[in-house]
PDB file of N, CA and C in Angstrom:
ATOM      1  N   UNK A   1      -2.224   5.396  -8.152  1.00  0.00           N
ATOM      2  CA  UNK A   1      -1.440   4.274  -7.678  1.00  0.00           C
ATOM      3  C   UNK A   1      -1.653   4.055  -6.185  1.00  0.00           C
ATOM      4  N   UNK A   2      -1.966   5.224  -5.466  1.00  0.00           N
ATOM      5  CA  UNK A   2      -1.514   4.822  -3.695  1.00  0.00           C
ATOM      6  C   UNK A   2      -3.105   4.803  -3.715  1.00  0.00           C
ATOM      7  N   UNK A   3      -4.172   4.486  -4.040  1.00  0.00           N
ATOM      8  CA  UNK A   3      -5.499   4.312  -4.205  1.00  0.00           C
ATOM      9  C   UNK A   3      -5.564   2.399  -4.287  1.00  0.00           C
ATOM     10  N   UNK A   4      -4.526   2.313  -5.572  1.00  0.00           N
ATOM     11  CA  UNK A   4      -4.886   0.680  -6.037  1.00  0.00           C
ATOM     12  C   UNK A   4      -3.594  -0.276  -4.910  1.00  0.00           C
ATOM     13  N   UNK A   5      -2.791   0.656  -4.261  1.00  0.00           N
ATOM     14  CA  UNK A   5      -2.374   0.288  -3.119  1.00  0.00           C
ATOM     15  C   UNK A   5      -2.838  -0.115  -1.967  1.00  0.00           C
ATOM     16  N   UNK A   6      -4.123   0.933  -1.885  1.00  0.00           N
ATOM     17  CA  UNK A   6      -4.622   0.730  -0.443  1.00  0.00           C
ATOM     18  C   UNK A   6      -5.859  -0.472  -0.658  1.00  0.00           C
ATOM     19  N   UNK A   7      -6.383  -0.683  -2.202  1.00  0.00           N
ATOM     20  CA  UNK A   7      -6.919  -2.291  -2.674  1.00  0.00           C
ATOM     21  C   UNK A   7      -6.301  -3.245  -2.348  1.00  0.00           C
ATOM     22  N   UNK A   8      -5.095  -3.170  -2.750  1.00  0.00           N
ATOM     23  CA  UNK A   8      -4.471  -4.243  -2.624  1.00  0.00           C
ATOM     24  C   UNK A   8      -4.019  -5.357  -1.507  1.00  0.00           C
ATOM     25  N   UNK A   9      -3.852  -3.722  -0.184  1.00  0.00           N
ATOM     26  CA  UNK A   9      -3.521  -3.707   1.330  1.00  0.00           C
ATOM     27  C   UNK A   9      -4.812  -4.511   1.928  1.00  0.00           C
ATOM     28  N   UNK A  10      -5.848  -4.354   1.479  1.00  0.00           N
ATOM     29  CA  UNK A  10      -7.105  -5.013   2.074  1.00  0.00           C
ATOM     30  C   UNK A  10      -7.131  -6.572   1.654  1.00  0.00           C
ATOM     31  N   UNK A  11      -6.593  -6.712   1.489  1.00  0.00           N
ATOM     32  CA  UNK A  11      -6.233  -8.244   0.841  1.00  0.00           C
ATOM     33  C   UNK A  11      -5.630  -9.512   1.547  1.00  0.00           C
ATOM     34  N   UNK A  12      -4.691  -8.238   2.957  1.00  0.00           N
ATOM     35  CA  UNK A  12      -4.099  -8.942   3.769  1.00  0.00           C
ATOM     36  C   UNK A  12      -4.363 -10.460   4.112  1.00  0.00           C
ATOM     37  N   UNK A  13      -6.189 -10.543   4.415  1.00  0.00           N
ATOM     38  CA  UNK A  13      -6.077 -11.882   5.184  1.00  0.00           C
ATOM     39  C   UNK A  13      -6.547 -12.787   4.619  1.00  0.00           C
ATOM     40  N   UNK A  14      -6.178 -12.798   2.990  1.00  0.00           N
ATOM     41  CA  UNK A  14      -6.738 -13.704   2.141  1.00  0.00           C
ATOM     42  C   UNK A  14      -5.310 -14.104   1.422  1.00  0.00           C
ATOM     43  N   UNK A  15      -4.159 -13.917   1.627  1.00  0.00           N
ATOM     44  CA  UNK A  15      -2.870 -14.154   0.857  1.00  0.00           C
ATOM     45  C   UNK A  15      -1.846 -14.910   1.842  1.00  0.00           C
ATOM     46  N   UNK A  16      -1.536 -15.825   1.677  1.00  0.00           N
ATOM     47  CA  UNK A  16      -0.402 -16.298   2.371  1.00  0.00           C
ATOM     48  C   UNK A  16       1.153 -15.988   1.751  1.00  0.00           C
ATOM     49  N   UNK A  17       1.080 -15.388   0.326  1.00  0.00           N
ATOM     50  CA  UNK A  17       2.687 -15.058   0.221  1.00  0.00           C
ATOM     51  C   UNK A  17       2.450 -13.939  -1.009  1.00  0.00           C
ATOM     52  N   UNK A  18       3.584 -13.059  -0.604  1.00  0.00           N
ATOM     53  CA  UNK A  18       3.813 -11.817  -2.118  1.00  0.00           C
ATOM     54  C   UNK A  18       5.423 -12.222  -2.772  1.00  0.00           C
ATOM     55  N   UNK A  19       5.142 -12.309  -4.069  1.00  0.00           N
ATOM     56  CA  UNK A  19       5.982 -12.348  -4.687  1.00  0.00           C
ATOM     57  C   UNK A  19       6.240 -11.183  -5.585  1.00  0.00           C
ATOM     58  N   UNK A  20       7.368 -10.396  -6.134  1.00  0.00           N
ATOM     59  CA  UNK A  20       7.893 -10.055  -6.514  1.00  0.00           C
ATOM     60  C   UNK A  20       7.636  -9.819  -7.966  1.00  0.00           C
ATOM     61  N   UNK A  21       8.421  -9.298  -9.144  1.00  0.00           N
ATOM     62  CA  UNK A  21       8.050  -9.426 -10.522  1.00  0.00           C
ATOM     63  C   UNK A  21       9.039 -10.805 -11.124  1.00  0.00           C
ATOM     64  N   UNK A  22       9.791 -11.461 -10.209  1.00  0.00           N
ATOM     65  CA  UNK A  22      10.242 -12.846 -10.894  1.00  0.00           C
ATOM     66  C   UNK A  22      10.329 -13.778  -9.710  1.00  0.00           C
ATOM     67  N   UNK A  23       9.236 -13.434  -9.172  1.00  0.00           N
ATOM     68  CA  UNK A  23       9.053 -14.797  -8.126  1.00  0.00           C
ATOM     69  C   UNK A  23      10.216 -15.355  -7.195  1.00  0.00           C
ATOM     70  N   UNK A  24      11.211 -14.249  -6.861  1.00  0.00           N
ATOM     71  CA  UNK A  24      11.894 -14.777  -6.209  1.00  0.00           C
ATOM     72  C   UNK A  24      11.809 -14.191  -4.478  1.00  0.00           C
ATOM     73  N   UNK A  25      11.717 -13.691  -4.016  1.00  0.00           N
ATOM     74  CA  UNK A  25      11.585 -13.047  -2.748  1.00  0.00           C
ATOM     75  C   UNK A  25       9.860 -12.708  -2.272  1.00  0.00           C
ATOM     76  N   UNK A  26       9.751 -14.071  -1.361  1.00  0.00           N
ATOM     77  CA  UNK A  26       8.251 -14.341  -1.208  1.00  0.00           C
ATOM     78  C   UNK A  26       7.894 -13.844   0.518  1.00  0.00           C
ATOM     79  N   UNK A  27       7.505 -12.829   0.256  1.00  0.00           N
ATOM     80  CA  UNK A  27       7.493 -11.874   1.760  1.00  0.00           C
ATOM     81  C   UNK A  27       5.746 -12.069   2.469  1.00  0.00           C
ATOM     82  N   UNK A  28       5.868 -12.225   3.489  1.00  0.00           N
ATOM     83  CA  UNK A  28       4.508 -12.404   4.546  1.00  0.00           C
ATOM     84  C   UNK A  28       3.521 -11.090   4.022  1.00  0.00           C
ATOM     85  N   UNK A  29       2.306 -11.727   4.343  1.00  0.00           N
ATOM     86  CA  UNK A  29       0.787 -10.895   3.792  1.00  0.00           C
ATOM     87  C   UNK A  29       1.210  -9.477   4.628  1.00  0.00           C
ATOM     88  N   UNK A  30       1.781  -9.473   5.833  1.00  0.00           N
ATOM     89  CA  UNK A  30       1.654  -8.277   6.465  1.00  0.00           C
ATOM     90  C   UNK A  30       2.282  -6.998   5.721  1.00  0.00           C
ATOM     91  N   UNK A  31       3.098  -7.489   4.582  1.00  0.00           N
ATOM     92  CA  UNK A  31       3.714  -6.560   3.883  1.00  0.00           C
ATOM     93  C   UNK A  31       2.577  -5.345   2.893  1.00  0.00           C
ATOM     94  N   UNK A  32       1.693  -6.316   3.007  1.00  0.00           N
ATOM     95  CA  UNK A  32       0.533  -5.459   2.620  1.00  0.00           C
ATOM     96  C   UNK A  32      -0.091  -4.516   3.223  1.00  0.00           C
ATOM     97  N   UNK A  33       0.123  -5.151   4.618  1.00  0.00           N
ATOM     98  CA  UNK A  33      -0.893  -3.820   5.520  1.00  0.00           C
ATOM     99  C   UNK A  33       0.467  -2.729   5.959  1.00  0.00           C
ATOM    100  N   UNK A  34       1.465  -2.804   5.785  1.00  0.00           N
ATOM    101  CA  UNK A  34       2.162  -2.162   5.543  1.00  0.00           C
ATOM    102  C   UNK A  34       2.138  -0.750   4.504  1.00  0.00           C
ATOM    103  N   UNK A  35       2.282  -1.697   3.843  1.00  0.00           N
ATOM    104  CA  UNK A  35       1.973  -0.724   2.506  1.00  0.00           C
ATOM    105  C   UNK A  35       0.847  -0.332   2.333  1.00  0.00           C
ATOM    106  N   UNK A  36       0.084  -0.453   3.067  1.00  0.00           N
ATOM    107  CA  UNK A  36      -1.342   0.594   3.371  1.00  0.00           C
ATOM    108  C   UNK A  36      -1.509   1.529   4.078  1.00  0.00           C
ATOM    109  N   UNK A  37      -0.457   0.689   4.941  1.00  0.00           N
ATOM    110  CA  UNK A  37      -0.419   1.956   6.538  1.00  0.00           C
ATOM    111  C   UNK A  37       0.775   3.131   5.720  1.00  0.00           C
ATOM    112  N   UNK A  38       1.628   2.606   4.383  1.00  0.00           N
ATOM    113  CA  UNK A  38       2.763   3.692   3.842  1.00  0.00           C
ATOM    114  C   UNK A  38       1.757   5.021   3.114  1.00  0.00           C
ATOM    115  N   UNK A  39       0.193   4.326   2.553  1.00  0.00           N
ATOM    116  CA  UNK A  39      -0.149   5.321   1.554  1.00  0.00           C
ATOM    117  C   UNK A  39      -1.330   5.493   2.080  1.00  0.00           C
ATOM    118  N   UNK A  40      -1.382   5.336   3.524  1.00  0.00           N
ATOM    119  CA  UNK A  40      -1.974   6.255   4.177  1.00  0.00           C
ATOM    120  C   UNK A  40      -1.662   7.927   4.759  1.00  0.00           C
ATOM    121  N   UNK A  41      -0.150   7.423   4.793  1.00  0.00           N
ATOM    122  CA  UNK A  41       0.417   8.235   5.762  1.00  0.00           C
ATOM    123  C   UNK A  41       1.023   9.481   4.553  1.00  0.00           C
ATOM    124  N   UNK A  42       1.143   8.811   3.063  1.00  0.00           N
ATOM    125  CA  UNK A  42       1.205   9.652   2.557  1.00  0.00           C
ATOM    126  C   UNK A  42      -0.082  10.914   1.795  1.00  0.00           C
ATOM    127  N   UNK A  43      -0.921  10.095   2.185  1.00  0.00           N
ATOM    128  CA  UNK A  43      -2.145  10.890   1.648  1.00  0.00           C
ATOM    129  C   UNK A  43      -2.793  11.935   2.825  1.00  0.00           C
ATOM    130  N   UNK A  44      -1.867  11.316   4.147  1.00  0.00           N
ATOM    131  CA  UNK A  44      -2.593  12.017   5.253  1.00  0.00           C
ATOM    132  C   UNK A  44      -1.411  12.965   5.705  1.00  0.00           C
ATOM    133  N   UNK A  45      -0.732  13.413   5.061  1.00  0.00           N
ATOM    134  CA  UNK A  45       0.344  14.291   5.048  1.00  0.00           C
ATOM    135  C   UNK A  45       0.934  15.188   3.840  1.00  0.00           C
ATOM    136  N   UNK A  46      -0.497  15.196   2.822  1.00  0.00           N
ATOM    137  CA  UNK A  46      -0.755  15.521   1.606  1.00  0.00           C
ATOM    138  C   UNK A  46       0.685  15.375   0.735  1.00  0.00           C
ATOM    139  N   UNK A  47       1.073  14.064   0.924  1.00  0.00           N
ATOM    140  CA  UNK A  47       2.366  13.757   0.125  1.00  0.00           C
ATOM    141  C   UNK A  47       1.957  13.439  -1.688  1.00  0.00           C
ATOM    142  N   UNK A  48       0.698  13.336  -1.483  1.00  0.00           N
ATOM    143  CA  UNK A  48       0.240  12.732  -2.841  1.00  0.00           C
ATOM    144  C   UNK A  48      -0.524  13.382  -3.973  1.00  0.00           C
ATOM    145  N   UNK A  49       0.308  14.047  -5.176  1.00  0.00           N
ATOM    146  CA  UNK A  49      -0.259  14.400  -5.983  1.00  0.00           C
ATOM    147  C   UNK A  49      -1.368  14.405  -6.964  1.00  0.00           C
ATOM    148  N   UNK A  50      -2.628  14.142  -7.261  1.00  0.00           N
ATOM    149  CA  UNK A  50      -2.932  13.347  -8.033  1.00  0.00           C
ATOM    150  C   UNK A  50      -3.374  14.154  -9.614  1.00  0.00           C
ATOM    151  N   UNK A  51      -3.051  13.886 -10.563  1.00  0.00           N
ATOM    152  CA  UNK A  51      -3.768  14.359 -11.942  1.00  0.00           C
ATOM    153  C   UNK A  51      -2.535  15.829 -12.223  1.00  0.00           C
ATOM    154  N   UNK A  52      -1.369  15.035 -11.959  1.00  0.00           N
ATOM    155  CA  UNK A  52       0.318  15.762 -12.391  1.00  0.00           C
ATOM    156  C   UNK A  52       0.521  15.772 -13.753  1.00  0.00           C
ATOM    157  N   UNK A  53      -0.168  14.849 -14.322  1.00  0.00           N
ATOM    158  CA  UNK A  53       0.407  14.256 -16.047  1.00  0.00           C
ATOM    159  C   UNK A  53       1.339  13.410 -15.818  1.00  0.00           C
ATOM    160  N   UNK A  54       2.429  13.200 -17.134  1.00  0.00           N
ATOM    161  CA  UNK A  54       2.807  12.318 -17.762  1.00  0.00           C
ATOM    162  C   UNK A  54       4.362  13.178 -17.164  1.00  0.00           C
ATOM    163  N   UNK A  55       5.707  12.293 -16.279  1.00  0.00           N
ATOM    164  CA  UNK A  55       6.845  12.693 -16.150  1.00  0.00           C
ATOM    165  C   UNK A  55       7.861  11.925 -17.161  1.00  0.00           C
ATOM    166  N   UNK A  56       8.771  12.492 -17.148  1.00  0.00           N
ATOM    167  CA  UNK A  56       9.537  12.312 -18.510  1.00  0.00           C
ATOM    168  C   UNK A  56      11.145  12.112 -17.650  1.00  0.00           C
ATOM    169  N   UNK A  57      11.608  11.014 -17.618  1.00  0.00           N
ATOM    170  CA  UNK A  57      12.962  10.530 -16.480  1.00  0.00           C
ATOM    171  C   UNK A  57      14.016  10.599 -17.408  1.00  0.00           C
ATOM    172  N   UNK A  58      15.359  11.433 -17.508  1.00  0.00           N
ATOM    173  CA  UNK A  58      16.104  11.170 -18.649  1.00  0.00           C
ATOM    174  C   UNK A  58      17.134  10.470 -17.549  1.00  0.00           C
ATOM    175  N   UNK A  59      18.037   9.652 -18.422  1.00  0.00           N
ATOM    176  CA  UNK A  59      18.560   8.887 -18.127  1.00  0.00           C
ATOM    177  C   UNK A  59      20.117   9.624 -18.253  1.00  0.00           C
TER     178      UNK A  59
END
């Protein structure tokens, strides 16, 4: 995920708006390089697990 994050982050200067999963809260491209500079900082502070398996959330 913080891999197809940091895709996504490169995207910055080709998007003029992010929307949400129901299109309501339409936030500036920079939110992207944001969130690049977030899963950077987690990969560069070995916050990031990768190849954990499958977690199981009980409710």
């Amino acid at each position: 995920m913080v891999e197809s994050l940091k895709k996504v982050a490169r995207l910055e200067h080709n998007v003029l708006k992010v929307y949400g999963g129901h299109n309501e809260l339409g936030l500036g491209p920079t939110i992207l390089h944001e969130a690049g500079e977030a899963a950077d900082y987690l990969i560069n502070d070995d916050l990031v697990k990768f190849g954990t398996g499958l977690h199981c959330f009980h409710n």
